[in-house]
Protein backbone atom coordinates (compact mmCIF):
# COMPACT_ATOMS: atom_id res chain seq x y z
CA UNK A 1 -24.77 1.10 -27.71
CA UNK A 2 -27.76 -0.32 -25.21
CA UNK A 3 -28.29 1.73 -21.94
CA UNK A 4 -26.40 -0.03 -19.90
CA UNK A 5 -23.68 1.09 -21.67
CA UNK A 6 -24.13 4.46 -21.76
CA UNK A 7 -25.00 4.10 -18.02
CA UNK A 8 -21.25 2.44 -17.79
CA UNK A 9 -19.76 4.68 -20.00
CA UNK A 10 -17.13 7.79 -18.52
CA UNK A 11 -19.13 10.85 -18.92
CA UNK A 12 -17.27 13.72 -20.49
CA UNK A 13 -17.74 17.47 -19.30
CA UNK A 14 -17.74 19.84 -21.95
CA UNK A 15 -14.15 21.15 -23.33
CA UNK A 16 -12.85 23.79 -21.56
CA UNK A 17 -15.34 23.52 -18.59
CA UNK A 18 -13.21 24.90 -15.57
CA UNK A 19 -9.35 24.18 -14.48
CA UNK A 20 -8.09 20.67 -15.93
CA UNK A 21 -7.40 20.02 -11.91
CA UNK A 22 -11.35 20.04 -11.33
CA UNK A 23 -12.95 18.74 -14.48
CA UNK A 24 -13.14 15.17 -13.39
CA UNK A 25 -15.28 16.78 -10.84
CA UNK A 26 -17.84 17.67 -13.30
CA UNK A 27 -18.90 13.73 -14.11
CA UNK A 28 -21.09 12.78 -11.54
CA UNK A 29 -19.49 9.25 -10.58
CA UNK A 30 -16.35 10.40 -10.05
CA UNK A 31 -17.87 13.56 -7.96
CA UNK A 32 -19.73 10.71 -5.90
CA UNK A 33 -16.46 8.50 -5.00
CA UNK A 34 -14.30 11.49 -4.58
CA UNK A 35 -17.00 12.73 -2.01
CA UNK A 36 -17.27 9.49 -0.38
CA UNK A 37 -13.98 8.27 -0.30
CA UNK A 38 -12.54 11.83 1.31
CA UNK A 39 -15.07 11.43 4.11
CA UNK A 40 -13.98 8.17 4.48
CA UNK A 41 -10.36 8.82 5.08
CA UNK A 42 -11.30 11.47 7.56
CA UNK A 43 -13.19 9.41 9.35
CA UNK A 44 -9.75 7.14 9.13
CA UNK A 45 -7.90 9.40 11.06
CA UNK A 46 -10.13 8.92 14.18
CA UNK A 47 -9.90 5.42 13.87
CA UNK A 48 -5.91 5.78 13.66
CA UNK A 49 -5.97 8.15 16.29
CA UNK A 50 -8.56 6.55 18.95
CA UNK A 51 -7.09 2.85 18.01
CA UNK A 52 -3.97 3.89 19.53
CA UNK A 53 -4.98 5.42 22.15
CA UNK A 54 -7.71 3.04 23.22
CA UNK A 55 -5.21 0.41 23.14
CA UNK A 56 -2.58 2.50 25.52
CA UNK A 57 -5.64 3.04 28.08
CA UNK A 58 -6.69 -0.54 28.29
CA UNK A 59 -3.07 -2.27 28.80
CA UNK A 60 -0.33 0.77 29.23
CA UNK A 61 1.39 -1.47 27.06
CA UNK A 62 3.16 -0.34 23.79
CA UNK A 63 3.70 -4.22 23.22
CA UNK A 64 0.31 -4.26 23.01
CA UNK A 65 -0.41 -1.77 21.04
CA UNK A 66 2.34 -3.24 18.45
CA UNK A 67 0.63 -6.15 18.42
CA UNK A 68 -2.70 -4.73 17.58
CA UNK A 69 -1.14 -2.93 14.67
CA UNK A 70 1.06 -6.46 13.31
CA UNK A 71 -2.50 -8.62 13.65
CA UNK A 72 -3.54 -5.86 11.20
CA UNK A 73 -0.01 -5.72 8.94
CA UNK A 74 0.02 -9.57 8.37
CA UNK A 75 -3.18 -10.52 6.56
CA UNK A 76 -2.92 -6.92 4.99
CA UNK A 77 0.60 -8.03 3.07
CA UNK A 78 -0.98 -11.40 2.59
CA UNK A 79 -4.05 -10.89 0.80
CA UNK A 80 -2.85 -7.59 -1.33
CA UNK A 81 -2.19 -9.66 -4.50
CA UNK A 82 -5.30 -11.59 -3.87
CA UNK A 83 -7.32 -8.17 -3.63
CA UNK A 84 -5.68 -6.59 -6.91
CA UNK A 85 -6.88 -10.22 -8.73
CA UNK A 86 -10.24 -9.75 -7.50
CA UNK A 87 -10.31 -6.11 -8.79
CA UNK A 88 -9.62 -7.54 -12.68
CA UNK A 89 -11.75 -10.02 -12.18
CA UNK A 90 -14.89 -8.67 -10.33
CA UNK A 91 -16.20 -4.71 -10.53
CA UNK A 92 -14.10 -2.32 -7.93
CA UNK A 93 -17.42 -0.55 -7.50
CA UNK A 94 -18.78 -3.67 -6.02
CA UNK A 95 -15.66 -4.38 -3.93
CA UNK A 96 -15.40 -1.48 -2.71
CA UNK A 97 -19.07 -0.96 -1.68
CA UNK A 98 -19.35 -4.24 0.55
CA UNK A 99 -16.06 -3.31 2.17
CA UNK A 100 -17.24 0.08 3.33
CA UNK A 101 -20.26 -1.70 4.38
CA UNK A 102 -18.92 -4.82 6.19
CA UNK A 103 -16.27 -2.38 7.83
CA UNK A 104 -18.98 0.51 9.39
CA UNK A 105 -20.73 -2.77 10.83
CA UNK A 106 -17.44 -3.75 12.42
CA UNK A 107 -16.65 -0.34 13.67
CA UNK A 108 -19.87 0.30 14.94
CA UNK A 109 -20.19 -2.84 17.03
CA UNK A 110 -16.60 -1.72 18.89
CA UNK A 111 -17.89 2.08 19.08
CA UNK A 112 -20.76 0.27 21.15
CA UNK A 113 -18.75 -2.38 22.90
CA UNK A 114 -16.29 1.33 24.32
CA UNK A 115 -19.70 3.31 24.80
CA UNK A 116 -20.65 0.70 26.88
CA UNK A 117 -18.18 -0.06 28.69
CA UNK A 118 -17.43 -3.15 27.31
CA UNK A 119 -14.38 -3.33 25.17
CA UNK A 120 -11.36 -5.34 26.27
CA UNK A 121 -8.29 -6.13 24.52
CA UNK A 122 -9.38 -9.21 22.35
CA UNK A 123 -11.84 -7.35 20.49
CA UNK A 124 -9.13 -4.94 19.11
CA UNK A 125 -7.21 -7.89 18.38
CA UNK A 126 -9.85 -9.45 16.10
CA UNK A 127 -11.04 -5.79 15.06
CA UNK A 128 -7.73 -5.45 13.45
CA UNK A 129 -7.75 -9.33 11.95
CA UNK A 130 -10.66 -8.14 10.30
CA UNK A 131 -9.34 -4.81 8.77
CA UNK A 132 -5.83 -6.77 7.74
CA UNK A 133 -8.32 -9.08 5.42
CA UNK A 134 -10.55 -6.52 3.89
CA UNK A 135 -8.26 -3.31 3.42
CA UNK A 136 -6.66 -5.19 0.76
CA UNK A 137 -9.71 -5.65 -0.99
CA UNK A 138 -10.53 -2.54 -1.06
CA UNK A 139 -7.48 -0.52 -1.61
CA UNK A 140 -6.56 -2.17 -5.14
CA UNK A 141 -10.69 -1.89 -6.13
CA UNK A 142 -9.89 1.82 -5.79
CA UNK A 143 -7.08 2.18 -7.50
CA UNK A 144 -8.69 0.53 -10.87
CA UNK A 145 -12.03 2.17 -10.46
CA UNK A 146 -11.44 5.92 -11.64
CA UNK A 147 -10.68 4.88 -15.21
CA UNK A 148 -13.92 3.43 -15.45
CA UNK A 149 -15.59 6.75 -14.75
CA UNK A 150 -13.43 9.05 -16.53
CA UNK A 151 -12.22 9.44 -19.92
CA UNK A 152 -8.64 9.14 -20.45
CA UNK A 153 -7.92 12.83 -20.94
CA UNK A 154 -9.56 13.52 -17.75
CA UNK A 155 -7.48 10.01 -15.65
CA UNK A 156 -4.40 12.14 -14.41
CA UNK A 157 -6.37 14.86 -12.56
CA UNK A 158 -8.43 12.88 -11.89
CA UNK A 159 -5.96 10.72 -10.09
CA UNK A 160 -4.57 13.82 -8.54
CA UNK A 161 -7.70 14.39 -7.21
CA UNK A 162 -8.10 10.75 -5.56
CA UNK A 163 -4.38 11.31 -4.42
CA UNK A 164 -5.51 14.31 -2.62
CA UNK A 165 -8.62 12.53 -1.03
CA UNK A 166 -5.91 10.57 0.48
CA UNK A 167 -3.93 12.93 1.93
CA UNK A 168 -5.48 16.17 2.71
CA UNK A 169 -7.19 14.45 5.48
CA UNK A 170 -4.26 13.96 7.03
CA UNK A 171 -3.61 17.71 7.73
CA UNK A 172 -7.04 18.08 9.53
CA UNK A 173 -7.48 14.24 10.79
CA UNK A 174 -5.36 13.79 13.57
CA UNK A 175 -5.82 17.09 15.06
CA UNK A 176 -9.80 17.01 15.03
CA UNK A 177 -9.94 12.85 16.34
CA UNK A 178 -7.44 14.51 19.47
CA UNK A 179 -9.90 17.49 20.09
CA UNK A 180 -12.98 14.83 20.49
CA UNK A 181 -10.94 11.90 22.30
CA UNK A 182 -9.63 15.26 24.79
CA UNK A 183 -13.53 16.47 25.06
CA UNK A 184 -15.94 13.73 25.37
CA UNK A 185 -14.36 9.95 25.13
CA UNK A 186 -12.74 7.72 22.80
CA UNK A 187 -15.89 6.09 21.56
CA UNK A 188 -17.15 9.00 19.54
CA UNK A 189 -14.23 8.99 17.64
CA UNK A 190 -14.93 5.41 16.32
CA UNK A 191 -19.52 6.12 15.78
CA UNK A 192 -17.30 8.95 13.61
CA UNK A 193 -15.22 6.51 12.03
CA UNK A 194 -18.31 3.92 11.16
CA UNK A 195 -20.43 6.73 9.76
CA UNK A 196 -17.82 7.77 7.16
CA UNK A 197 -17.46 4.29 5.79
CA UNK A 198 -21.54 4.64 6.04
CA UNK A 199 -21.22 8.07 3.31
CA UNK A 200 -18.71 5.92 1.27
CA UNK A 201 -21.03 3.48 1.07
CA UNK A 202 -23.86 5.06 0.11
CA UNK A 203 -22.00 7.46 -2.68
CA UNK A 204 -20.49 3.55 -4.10
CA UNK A 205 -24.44 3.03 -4.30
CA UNK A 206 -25.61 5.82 -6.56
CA UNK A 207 -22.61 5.55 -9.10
CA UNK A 208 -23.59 3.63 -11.98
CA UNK A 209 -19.94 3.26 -13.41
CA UNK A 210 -17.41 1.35 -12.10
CA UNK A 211 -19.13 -1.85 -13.21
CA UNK A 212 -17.30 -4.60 -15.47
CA UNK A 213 -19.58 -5.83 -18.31
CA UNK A 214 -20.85 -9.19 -17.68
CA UNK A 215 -18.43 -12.09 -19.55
CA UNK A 216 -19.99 -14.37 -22.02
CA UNK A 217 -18.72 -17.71 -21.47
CA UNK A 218 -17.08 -19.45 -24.24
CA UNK A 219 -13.70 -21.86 -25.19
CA UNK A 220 -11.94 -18.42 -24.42
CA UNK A 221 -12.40 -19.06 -20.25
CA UNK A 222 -10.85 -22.45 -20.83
CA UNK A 223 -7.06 -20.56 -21.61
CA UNK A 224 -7.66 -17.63 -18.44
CA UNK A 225 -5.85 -18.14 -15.66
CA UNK A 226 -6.89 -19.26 -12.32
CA UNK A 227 -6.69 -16.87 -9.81
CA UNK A 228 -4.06 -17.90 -8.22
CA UNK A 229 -2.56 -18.33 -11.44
CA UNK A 230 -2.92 -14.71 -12.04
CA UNK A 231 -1.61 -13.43 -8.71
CA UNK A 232 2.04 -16.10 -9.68
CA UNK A 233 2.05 -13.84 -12.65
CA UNK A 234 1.54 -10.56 -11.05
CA UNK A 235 4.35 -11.54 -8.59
CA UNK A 236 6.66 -13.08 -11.16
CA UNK A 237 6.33 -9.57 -13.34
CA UNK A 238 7.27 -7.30 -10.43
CA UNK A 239 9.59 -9.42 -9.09
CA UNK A 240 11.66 -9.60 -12.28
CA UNK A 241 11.31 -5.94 -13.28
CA UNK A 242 14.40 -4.34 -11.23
CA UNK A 243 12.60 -1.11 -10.77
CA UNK A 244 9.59 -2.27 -9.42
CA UNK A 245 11.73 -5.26 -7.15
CA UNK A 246 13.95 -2.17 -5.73
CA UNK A 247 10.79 -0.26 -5.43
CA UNK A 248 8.96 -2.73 -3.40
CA UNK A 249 12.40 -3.74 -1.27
CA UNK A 250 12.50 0.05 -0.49
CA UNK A 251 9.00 0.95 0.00
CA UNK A 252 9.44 -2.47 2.62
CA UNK A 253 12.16 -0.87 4.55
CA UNK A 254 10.95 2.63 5.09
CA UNK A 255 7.48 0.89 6.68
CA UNK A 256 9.70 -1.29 8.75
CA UNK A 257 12.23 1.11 10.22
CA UNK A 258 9.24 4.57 10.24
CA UNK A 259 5.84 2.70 11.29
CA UNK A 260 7.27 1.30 13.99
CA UNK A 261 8.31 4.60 15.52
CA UNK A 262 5.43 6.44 14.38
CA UNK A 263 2.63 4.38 15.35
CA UNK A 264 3.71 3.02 17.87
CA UNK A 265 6.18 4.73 19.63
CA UNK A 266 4.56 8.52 19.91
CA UNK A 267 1.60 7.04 21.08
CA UNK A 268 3.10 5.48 24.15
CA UNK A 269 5.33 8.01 24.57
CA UNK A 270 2.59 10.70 24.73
């Protein structure tokens, strides 16, 4: 085994190192993304939370604000299956890393366009264009990175633990985004917002796993699938499996008859 290898190996803690819930917190790349990505989520929340409300302040419209929300729910249902191709095909470390990026350039620009002043209703319209395309990039990338930096032992706490990233937040999120919006302006919320996609970033910079091994080109590439081709045969799979077809019909519905309420109807109500 060379040292890039090891380097792209899942590190192992010692047996019996701590509670089974925590030892995928003991290998240094998965310590690093479940750092980074909790941060990130936080930071989420204030974008969730300010969004909504920034949108309600500039128009007093909740038509607008379900607009906002449906230029970010189109492209986001689109390009899914294109983002979980591009996570067998290309490394999720590296997907995931220029997402963070791209996106705390994006939020920062708005969180100086409101600072300033500036910000009218177009640029939350292309804002949210712009999240519909790369969220699904990056949500597949992390769903297919964590087995790449832990042994298999160690892959369902550890995907307890990424679960948890992903919810916890919640809890805390909301609450803290409403404190700031309530005592200084809506614009901090979103310079919040950029900088944890900032700390994602960075922590998707220092882990060394997550990395697929380069592919030596040969007759073999001639029989792989196109991409497209392998997104048809992703769909064709779920779609004829009846648990996965009812699961995606009724994972469908509940968005459609609870976002709507949720996200936009509280806001404008409150």
């Amino acid at each position: 085994m060379t040292a890039a290898d090891e380097a792209r190996a899942p590190a192992t803690p010692a047996r019996g190192a701590g509670p089974n819930l925590l030892r995928p917190l003991r290998v240094r790349d998965f310590r690093l993304l479940f750092g980074g990505e909790s941060v990130s989520v936080l930071g989420d929340y204030f974008h969730f939370v300010a969004l909504a409300w920034l949108t309600i302040t500039l128009t007093g419209s909740g038509l607008a604000l379900g607009g906002v929300l449906l230029v970010a729910a189109i492209p986001r249902a689109v390009f899914v299956l294109l983002g979980g191709a591009l996570s067998d095909r290309f490394s999720p470390r590296s997907l995931m890393l220029y997402s963070n990026a791209f996106r705390a350039i994006v939020v920062g620009i708005l969180a100086a366009l409101i600072l300033t002043g500036s910000a009218e209703l177009w640029h939350l319209f292309v804002i949210a264009g712009i999240f519909g395309v790369v969220d699904p990039l990056f949500y597949p990338a992390i769903s297919s990175i964590s087995p790449m930096l832990v042994d298999e032992p160690m892959l369902p706490p550890a995907n307890a633990l990424m679960q948890g990233s992903q919810q916890l937040p919640g809890l805390i999120g909301p609450v803290l985004a409403s404190l700031l919006i309530a005592s200084l302006q809506i614009g901090a919320a979103f310079v919040i917002d950029a900088v944890s996609f900032a700390i994602a970033a960075i922590a998707l910079l220092l882990i060394v796993g997550g990395r697929r091994a380069a592919r030596a080109e040969g007759p073999a590439d001639d029989l792989r699938p196109s991409l497209l081709g392998t997104i048809a045969d992703g769909f064709r799979f779920a779609w004829s499996d009846p648990a996965v077809r009812s699961l995606i019909l009724l994972t469908a519905a509940c968005n459609f008859a609870f976002n709507g309420p949720l996200l936009v109807g509280l806001p404008f109500l409150a």
